[in-house]
Protein backbone atom coordinates (compact mmCIF):
# COMPACT_ATOMS: atom_id res chain seq x y z
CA UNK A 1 18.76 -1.10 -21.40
CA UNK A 2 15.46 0.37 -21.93
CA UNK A 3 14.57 3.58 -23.83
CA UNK A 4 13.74 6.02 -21.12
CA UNK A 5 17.36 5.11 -19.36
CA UNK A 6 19.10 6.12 -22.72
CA UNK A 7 17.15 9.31 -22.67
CA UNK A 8 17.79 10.17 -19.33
CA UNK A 9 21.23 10.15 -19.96
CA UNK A 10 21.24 11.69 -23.37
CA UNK A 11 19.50 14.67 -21.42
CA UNK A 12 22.34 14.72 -18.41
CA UNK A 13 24.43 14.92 -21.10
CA UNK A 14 22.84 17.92 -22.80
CA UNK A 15 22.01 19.71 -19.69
CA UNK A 16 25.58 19.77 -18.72
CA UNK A 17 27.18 21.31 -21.95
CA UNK A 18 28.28 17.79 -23.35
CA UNK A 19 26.93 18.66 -26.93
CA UNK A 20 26.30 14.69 -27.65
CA UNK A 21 25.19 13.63 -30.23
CA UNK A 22 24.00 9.93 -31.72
CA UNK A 23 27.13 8.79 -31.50
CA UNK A 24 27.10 9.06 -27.84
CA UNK A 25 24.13 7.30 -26.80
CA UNK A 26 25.58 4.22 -29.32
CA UNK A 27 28.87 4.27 -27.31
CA UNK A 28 27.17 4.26 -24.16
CA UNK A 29 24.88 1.84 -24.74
CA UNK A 30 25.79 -0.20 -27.45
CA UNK A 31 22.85 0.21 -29.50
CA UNK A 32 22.70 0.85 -33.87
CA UNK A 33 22.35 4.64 -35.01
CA UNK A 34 18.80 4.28 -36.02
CA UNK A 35 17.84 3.72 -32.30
CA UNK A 36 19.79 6.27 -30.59
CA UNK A 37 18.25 8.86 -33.88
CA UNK A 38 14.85 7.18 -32.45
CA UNK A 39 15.92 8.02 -29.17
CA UNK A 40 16.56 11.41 -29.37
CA UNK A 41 13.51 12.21 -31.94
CA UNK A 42 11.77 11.09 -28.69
CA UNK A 43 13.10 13.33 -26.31
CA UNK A 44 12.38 16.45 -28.96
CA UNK A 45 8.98 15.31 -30.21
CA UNK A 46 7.27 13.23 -27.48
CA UNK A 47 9.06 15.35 -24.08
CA UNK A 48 9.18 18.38 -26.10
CA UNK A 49 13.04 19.13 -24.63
CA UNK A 50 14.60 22.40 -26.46
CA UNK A 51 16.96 20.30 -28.10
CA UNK A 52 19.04 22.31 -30.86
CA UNK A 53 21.72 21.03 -32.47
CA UNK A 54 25.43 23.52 -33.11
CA UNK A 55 27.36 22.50 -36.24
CA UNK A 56 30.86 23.56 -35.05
CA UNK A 57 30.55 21.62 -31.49
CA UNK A 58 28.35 18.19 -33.59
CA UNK A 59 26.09 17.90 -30.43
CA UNK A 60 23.17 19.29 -28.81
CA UNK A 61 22.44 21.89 -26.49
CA UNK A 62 19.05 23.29 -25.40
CA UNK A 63 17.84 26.62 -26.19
CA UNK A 64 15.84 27.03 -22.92
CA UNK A 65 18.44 25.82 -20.05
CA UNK A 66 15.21 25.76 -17.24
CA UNK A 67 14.05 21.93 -19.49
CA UNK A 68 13.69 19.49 -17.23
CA UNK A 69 12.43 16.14 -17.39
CA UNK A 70 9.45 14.01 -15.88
CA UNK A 71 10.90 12.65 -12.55
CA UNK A 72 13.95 14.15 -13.05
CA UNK A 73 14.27 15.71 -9.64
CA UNK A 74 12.22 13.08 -7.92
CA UNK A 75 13.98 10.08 -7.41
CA UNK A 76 11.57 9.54 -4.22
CA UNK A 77 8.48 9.41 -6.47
CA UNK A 78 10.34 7.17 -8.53
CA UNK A 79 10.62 4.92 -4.66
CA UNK A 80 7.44 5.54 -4.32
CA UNK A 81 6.10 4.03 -7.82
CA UNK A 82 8.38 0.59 -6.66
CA UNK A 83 6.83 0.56 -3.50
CA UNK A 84 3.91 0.83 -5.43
CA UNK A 85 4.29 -2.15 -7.35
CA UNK A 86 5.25 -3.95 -4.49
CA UNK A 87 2.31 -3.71 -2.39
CA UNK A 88 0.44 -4.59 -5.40
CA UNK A 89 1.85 -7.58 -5.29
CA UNK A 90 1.08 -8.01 -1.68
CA UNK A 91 -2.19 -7.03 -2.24
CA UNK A 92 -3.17 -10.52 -3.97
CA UNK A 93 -2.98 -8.71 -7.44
CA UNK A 94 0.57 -9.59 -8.92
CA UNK A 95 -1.42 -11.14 -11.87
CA UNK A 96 -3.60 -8.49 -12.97
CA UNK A 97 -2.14 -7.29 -16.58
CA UNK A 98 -1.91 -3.35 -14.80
CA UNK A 99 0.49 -4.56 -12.44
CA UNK A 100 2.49 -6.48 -15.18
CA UNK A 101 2.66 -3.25 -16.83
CA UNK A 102 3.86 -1.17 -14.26
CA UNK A 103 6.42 -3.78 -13.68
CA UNK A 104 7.44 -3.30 -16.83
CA UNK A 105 7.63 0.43 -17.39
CA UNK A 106 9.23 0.21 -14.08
CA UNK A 107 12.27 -1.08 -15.63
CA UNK A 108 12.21 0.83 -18.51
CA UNK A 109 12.16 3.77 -16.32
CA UNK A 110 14.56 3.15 -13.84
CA UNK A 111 18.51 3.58 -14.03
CA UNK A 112 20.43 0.40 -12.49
CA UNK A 113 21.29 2.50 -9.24
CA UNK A 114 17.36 2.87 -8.96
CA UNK A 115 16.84 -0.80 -9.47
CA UNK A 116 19.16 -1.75 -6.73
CA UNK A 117 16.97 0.20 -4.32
CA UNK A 118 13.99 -0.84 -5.62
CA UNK A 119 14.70 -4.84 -5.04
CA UNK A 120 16.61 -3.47 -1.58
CA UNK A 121 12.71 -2.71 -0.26
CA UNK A 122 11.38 -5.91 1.07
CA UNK A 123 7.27 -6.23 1.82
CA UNK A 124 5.70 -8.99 3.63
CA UNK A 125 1.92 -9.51 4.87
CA UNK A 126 0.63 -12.08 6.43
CA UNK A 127 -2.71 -13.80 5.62
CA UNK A 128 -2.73 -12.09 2.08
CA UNK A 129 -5.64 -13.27 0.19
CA UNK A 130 -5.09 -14.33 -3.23
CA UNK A 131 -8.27 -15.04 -5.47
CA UNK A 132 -10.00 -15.00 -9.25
CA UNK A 133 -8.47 -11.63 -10.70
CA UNK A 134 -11.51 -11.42 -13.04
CA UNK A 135 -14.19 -10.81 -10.46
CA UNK A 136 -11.63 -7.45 -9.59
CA UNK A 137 -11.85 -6.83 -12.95
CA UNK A 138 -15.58 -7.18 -13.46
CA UNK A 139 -15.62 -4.89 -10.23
CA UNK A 140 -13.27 -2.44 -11.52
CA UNK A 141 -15.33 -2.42 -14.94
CA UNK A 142 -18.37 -1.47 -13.56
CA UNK A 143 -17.16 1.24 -11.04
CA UNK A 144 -15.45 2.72 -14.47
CA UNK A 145 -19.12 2.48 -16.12
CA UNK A 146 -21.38 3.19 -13.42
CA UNK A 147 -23.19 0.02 -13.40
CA UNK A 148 -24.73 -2.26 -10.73
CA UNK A 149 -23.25 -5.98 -10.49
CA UNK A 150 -25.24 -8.90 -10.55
CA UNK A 151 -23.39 -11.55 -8.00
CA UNK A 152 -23.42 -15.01 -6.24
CA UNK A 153 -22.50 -14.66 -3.05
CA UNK A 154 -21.66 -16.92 -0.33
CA UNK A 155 -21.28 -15.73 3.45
CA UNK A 156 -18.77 -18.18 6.13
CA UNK A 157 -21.28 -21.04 7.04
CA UNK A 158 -23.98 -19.86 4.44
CA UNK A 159 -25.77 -21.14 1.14
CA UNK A 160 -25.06 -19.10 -2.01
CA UNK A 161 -26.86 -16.08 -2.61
CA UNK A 162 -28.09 -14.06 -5.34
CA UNK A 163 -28.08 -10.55 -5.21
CA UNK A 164 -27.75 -7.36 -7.33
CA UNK A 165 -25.60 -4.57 -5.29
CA UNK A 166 -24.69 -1.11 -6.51
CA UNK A 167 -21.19 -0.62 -5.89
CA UNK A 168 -19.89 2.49 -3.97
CA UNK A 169 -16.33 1.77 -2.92
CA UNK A 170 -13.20 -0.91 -3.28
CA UNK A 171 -11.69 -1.19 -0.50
CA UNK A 172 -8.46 -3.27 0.38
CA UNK A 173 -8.23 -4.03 4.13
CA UNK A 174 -5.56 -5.78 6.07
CA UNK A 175 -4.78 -7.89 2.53
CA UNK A 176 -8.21 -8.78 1.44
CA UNK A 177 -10.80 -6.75 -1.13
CA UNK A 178 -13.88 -5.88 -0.35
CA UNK A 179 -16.99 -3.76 -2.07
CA UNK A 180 -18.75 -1.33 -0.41
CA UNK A 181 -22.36 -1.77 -1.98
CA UNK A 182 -26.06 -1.19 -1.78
CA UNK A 183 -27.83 -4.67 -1.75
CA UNK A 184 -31.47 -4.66 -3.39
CA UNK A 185 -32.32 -8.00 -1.17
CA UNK A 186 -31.06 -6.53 1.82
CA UNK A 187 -32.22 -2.56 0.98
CA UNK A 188 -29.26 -1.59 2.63
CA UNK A 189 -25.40 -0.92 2.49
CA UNK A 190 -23.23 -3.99 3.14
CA UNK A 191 -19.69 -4.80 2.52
CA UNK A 192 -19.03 -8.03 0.19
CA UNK A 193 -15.61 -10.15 0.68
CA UNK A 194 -14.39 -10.45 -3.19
CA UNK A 195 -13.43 -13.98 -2.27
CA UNK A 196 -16.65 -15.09 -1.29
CA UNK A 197 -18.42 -13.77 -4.69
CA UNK A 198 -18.68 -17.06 -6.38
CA UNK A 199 -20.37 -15.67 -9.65
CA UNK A 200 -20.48 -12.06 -11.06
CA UNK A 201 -21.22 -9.90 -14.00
CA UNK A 202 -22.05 -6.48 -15.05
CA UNK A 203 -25.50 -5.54 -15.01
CA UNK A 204 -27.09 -3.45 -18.21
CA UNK A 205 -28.48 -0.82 -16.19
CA UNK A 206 -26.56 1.86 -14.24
CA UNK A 207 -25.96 2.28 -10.09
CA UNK A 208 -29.35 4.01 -9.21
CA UNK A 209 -28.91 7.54 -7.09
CA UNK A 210 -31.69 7.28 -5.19
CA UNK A 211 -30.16 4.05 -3.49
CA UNK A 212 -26.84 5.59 -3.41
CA UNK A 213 -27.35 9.28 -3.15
CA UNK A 214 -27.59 9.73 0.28
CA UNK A 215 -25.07 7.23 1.66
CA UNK A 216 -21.77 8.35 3.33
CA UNK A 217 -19.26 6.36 2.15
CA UNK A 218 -16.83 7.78 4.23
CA UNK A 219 -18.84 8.19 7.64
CA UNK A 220 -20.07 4.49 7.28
CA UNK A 221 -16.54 3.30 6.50
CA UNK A 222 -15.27 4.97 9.32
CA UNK A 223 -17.47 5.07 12.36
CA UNK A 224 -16.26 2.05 13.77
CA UNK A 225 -12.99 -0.25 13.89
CA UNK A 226 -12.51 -2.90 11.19
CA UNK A 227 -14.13 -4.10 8.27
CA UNK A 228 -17.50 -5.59 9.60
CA UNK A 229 -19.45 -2.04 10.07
CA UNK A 230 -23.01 -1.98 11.88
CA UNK A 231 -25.07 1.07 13.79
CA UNK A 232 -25.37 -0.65 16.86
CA UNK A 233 -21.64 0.62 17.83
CA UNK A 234 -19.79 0.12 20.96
CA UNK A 235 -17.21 1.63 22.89
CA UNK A 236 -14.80 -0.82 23.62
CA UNK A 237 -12.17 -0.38 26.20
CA UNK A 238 -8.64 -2.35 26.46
CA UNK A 239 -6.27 -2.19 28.85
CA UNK A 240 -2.45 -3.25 27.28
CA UNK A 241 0.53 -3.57 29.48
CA UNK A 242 4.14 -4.21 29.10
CA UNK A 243 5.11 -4.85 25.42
CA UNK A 244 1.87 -4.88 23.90
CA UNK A 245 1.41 -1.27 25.38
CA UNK A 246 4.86 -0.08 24.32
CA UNK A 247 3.41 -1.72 20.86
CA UNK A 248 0.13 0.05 20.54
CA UNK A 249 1.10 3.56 21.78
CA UNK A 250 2.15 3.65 18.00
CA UNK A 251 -0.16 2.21 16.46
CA UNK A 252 -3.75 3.67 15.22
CA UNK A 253 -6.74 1.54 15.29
CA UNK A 254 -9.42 4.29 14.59
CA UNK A 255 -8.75 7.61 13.53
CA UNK A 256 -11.50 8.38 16.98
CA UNK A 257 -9.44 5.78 19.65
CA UNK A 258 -8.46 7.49 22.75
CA UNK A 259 -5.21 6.30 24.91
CA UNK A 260 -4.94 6.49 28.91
CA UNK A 261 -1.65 6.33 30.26
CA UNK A 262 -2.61 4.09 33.61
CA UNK A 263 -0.31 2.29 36.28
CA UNK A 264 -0.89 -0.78 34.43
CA UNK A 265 0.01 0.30 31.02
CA UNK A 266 -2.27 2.15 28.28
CA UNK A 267 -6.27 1.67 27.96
CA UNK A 268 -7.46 2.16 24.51
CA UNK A 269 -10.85 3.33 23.79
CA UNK A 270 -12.47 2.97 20.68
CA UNK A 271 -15.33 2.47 18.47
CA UNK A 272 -16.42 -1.05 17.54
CA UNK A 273 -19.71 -2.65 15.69
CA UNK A 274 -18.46 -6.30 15.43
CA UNK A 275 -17.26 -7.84 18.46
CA UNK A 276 -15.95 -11.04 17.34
CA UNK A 277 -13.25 -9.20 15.11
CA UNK A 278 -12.22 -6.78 17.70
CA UNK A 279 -12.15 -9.84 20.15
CA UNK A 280 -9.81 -11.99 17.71
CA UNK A 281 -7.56 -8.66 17.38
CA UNK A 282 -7.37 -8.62 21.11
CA UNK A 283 -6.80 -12.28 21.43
CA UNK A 284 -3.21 -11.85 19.40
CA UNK A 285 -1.79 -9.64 22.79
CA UNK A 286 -2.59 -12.88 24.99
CA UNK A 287 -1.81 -12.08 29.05
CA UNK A 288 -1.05 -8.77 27.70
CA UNK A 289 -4.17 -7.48 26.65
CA UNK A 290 -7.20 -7.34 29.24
CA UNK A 291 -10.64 -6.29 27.87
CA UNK A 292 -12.45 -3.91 30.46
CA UNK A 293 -15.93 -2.68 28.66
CA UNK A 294 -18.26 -3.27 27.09
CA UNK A 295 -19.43 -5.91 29.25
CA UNK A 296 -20.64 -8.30 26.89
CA UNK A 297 -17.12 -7.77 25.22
CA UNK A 298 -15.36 -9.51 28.24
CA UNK A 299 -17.83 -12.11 28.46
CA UNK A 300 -17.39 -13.15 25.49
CA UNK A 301 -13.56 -12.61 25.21
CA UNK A 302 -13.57 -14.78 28.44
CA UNK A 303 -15.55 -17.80 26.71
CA UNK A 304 -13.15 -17.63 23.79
CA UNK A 305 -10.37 -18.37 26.55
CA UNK A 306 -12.25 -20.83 28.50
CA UNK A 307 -12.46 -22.74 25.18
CA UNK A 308 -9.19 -22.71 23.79
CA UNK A 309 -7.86 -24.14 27.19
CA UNK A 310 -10.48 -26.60 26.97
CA UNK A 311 -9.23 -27.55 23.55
CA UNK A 312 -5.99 -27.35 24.91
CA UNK A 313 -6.47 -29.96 27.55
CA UNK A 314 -8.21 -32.06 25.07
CA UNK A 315 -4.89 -32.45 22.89
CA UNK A 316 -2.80 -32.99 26.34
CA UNK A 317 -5.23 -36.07 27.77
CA UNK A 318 -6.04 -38.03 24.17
């Protein structure tokens, strides 16, 4: 049983006129005097609860009967901090030493009820991308210290890279980490996939302001759908029928999309600066998604097809 669970109960106890004492917490828990002595010391010194102590009755009480404890009327927060943990874990970071902590104070913190709705919550994502914990910790380290990050970098179909960015934000998105950063090659703001930084380490000298002082984070993260951002931004128009339109009346691509109740189904409207990644998300609806703007949008949503029946036919006449 861990220490918190012993305390939590010791102070049930006390707030409801029990008067236990040391004794009780060793009945209850099976533990030697000197812990549950340690265990109340805790509550009094560390939690700062009221606790006195009457002679005739051999228990506590507490002087101020308004003492609560942290979390004590919270059992959702204490959800929360196990959902928490869990989407950590689905996050790609289930071996960074932080989450193994939390894990751990997790169950020192949480009664066996808790526990059982804790591992009742199940979390799944798909295409979760699991890579070297240390370059999220070299990240991590210099966002804490305010310091630029000297990195290899590697784009899909490229040669590696050297560059020096100043980080501005972390972002996890859709199961993979990226950094927001200024790049000195590139004199502008790009976002860098974590996975694709071969090589990295803190730089000595600190993120300059005049590169970052007059950047948005915000407004560049989110004029546009997705995670490839760019100015030359699109509205892109979709029309979704049957189940894919029952499907993304609840959903929210962009916190600026639009949605047209039509004959057909619902037309979404939305920002968009990449059109291959909007095009891929569209591809998952199939027959059920029909792109109607911008034009180059369906021309090129309309190749994609053409080739994957191509490749289709291929496998069917060997």
């Amino acid at each position: 049983m861990g220490v918190l669970e012993r305390i939590y109960f010791f102070h049930r106890e006390v707030a409801e006129n029990r008067f236990p004492n040391a004794t009780t917490i060793m009945n209850e828990f099976e533990v030697s005097r000197a812990t549950a002595h340690r265990d109340i010391s805790y509550l009094k010194d560390r939690l700062l609860a009221p606790l006195a102590y009457d002679n005739y009755r051999k228990g506590y009480y507490y002087d101020d009967k308004d003492f609560r404890l942290p979390f004590e009327e919270s059992p959702r927060l204490l959800f929360f901090l196990g959902i928490l943990h869990k989407l950590a874990e689905e996050s790609g970071l289930s071996s960074l030493k932080e989450v193994q902590d939390l894990k751990k104070r997790l169950g020192q913190l949480l009664s066996a009820d808790s526990k059982k709705l804790i591992d009742s919550i199940y979390c799944e994502r798909i295409e979760v991308e699991y890579f070297n914990t240390e370059v999220l910790e070299t990240i991590i380290s210099a966002f804490q210290n305010g310091l630029a990050l000297k990195i290899i970098y590697r784009k899909v179909g490229g040669s590696p890279v050297k560059r020096v960015i100043h980080p501005l934000r972390l972002i996890n998105y859709q199961g993979r980490w990226y950094v927001l950063a200024y790049c000195e090659l590139r004199e502008d703001v790009r976002v860098f996939h974590a996975s694709r930084i071969i090589e990295i380490e803190v730089c000595r000298k600190k993120i300059e302001p005049r590169f970052c002082s007059n950047i948005n984070t915000d407004e560049f993260l989110e004029k546009a759908f997705g995670i490839f951002k760019g100015d030359n931004i699109k509205i892109a128009r979709i029309l979704f029928s049957g189940i894919a339109a029952e499907i993304v009346r609840n959903q929210k691509w962009h916190k600026n999309q639009q949605l047209e109740e039509t004959a057909d189904g619902i037309i979404l409207s939305l920002p968009v600066a990449d059109l291959p990644e909007i095009m891929m998300k569209v591809l998952q609806f199939g027959s059920r998604a029909r792109v109607l703007e911008p034009p180059e949008l369906v021309e090129m949503t309309k190749e994609e097809i053409r080739k994957m029946y191509e490749g289709l036919e291929i496998e069917e006449n060997p």
